[in-house]
C-alpha atoms as a PDB file:
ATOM      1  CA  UNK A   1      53.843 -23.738  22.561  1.00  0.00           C
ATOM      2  CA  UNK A   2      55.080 -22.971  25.998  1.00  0.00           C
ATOM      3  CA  UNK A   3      57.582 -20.111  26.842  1.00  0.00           C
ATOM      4  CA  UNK A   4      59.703 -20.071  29.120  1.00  0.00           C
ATOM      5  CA  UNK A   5      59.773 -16.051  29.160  1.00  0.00           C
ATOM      6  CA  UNK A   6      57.832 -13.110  28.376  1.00  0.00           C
ATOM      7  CA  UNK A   7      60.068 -12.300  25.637  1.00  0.00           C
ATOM      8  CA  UNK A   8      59.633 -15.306  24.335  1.00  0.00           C
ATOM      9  CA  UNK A   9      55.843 -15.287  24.085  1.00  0.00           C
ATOM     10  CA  UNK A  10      56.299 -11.808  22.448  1.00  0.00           C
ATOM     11  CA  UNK A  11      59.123 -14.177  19.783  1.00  0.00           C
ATOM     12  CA  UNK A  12      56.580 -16.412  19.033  1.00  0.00           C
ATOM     13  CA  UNK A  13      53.340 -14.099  18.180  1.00  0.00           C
ATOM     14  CA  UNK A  14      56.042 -13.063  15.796  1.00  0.00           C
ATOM     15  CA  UNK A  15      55.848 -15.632  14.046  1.00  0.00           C
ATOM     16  CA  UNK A  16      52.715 -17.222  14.785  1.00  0.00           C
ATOM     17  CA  UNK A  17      49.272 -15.415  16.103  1.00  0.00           C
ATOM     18  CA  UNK A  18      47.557 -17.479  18.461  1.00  0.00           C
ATOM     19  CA  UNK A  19      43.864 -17.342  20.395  1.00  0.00           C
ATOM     20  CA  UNK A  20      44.773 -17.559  23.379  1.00  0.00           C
ATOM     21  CA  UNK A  21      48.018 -17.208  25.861  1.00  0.00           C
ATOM     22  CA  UNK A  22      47.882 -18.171  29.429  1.00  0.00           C
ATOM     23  CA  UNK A  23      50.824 -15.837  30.980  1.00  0.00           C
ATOM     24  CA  UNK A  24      52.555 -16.454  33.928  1.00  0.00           C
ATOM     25  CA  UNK A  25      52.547 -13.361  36.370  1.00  0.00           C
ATOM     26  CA  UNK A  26      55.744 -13.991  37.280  1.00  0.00           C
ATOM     27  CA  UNK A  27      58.543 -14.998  34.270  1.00  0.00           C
ATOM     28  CA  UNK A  28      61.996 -14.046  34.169  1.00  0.00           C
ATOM     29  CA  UNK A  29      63.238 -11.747  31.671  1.00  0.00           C
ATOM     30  CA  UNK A  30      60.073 -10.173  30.862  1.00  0.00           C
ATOM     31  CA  UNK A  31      56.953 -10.660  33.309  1.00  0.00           C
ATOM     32  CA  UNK A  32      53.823 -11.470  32.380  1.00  0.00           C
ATOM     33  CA  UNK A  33      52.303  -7.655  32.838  1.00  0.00           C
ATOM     34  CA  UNK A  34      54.868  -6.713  30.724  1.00  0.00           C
ATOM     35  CA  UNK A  35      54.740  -8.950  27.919  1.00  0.00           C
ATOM     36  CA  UNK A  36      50.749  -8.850  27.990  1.00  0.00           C
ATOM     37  CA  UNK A  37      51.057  -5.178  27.687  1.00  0.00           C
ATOM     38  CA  UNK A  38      53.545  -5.631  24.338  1.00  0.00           C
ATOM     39  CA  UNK A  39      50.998  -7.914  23.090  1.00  0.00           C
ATOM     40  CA  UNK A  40      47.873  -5.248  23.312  1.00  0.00           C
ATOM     41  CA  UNK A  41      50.729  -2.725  21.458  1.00  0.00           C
ATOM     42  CA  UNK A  42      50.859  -5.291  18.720  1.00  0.00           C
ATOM     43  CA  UNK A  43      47.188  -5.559  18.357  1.00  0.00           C
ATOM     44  CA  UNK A  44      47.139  -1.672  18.101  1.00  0.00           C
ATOM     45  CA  UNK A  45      49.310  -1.791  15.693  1.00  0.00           C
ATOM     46  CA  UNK A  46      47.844  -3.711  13.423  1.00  0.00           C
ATOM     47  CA  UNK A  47      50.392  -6.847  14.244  1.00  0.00           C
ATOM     48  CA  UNK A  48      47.292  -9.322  13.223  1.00  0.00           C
ATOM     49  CA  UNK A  49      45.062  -8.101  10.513  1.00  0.00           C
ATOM     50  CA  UNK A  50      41.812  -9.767  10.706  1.00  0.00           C
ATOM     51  CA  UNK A  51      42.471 -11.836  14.356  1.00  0.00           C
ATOM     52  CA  UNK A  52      40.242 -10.961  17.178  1.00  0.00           C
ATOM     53  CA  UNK A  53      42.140  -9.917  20.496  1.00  0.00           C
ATOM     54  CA  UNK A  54      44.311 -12.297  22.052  1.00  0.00           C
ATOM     55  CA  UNK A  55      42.505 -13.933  25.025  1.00  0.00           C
ATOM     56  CA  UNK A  56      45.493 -13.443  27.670  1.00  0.00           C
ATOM     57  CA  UNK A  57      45.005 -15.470  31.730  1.00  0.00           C
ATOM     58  CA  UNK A  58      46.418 -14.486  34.023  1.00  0.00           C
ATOM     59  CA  UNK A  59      48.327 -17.631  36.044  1.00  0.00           C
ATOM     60  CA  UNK A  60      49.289 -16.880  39.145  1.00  0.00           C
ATOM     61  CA  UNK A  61      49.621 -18.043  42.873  1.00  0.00           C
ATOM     62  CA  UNK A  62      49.514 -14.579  44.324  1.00  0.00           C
ATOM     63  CA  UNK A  63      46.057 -14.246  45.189  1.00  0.00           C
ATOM     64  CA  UNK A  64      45.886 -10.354  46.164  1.00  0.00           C
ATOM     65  CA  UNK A  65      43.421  -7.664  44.686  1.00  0.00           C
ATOM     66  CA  UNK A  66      46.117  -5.677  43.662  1.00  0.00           C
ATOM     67  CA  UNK A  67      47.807  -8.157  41.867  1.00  0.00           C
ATOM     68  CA  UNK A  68      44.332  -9.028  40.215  1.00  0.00           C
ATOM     69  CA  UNK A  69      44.247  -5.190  39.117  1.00  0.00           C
ATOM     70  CA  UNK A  70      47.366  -4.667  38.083  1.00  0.00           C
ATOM     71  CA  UNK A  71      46.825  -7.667  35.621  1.00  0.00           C
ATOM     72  CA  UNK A  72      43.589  -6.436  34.012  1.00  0.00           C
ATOM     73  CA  UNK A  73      45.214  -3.163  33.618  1.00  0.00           C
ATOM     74  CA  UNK A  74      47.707  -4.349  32.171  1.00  0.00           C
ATOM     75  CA  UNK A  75      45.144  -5.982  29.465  1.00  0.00           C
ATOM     76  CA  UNK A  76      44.289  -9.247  30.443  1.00  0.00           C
ATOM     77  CA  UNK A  77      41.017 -11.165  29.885  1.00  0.00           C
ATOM     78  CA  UNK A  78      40.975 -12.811  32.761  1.00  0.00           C
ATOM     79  CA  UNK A  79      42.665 -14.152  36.303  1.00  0.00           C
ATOM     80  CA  UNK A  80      42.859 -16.910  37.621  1.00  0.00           C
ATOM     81  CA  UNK A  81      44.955 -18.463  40.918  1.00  0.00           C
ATOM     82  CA  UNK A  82      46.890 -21.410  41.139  1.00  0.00           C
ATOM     83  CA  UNK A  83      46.362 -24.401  41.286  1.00  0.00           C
ATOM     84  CA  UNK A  84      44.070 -24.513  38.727  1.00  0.00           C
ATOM     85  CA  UNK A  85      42.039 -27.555  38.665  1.00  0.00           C
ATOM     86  CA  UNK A  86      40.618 -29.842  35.723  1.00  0.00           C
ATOM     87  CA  UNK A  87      37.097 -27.936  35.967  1.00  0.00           C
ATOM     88  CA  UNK A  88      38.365 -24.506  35.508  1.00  0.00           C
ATOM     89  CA  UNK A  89      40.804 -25.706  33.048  1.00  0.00           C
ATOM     90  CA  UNK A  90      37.530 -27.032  31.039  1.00  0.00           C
ATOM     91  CA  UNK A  91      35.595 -24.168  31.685  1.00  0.00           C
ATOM     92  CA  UNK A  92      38.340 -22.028  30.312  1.00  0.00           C
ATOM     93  CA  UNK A  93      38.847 -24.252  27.236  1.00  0.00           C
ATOM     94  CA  UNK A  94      35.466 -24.051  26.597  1.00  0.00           C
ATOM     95  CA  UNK A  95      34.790 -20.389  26.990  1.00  0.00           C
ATOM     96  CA  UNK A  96      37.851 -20.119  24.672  1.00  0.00           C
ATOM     97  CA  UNK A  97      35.989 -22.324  21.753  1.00  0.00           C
ATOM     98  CA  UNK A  98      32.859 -20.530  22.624  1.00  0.00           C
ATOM     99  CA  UNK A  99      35.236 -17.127  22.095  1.00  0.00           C
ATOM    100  CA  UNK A 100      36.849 -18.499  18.395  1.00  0.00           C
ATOM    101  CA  UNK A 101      33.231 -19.697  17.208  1.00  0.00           C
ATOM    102  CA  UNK A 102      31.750 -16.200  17.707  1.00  0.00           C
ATOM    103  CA  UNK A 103      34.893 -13.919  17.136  1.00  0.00           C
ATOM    104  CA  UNK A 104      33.400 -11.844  20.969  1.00  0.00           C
ATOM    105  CA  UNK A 105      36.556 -11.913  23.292  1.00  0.00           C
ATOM    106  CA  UNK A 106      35.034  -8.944  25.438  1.00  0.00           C
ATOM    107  CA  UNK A 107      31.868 -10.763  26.181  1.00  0.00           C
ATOM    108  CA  UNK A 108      34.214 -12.876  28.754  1.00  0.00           C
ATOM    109  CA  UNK A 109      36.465 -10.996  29.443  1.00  0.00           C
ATOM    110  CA  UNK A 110      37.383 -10.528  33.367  1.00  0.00           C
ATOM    111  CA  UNK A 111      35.790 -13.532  34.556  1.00  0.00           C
ATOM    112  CA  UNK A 112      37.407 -15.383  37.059  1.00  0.00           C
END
């Protein structure tokens, strides 16, 4: 599924829980801090019985530290700058599968 807002990631776990999101730090609307911090409200509340935390990336071109810290604290797993290439893209994809098999999203969490 791809959204074209925050908000409308937040729509769509609505209706549908999924693994894993890879946000957009910068989205009309709602940004991607702000939507990934609606998602980790969800998961306190109890949004997805039985789901293990949503594995959220952070996509973005701006390559600063603080932008890198104000996405983990705003509860991503992980950052990564654009362009991403067709490695990292498989490396993430894998980690991902590794992540589903073994239900242990903090084990990579923050890697970049």
């Amino acid at each position: 599924c791809v959204c074209e807002n925050g908000q409308r990631v937040l729509d769509e776990l609505g209706i549908r829980w999924r693994p894993v999101i890879l946000m957009d730090y910068h989205m009309p609307i709602m940004d991607g801090l702000e939507s990934t911090r609606a998602v980790r409200l969800m998961e306190r509340e109890n949004k997805f019985p039985g789901k293990p935390p949503i594995y959220i990336v952070a996509m973005t071109a701006d390559v600063t530290a603080a932008t890198k810290a104000a996405c983990m604290e705003a509860g991503m797993s992980r950052f990564m700058t654009k362009p991403i290439g067709m490695p990292q893209l498989t490396q993430l994809v894998n980690e991902v599968k590794k992540m589903l098999c073994t239900n242990t999203a903090s084990e990579t969490e923050g890697h970049e």
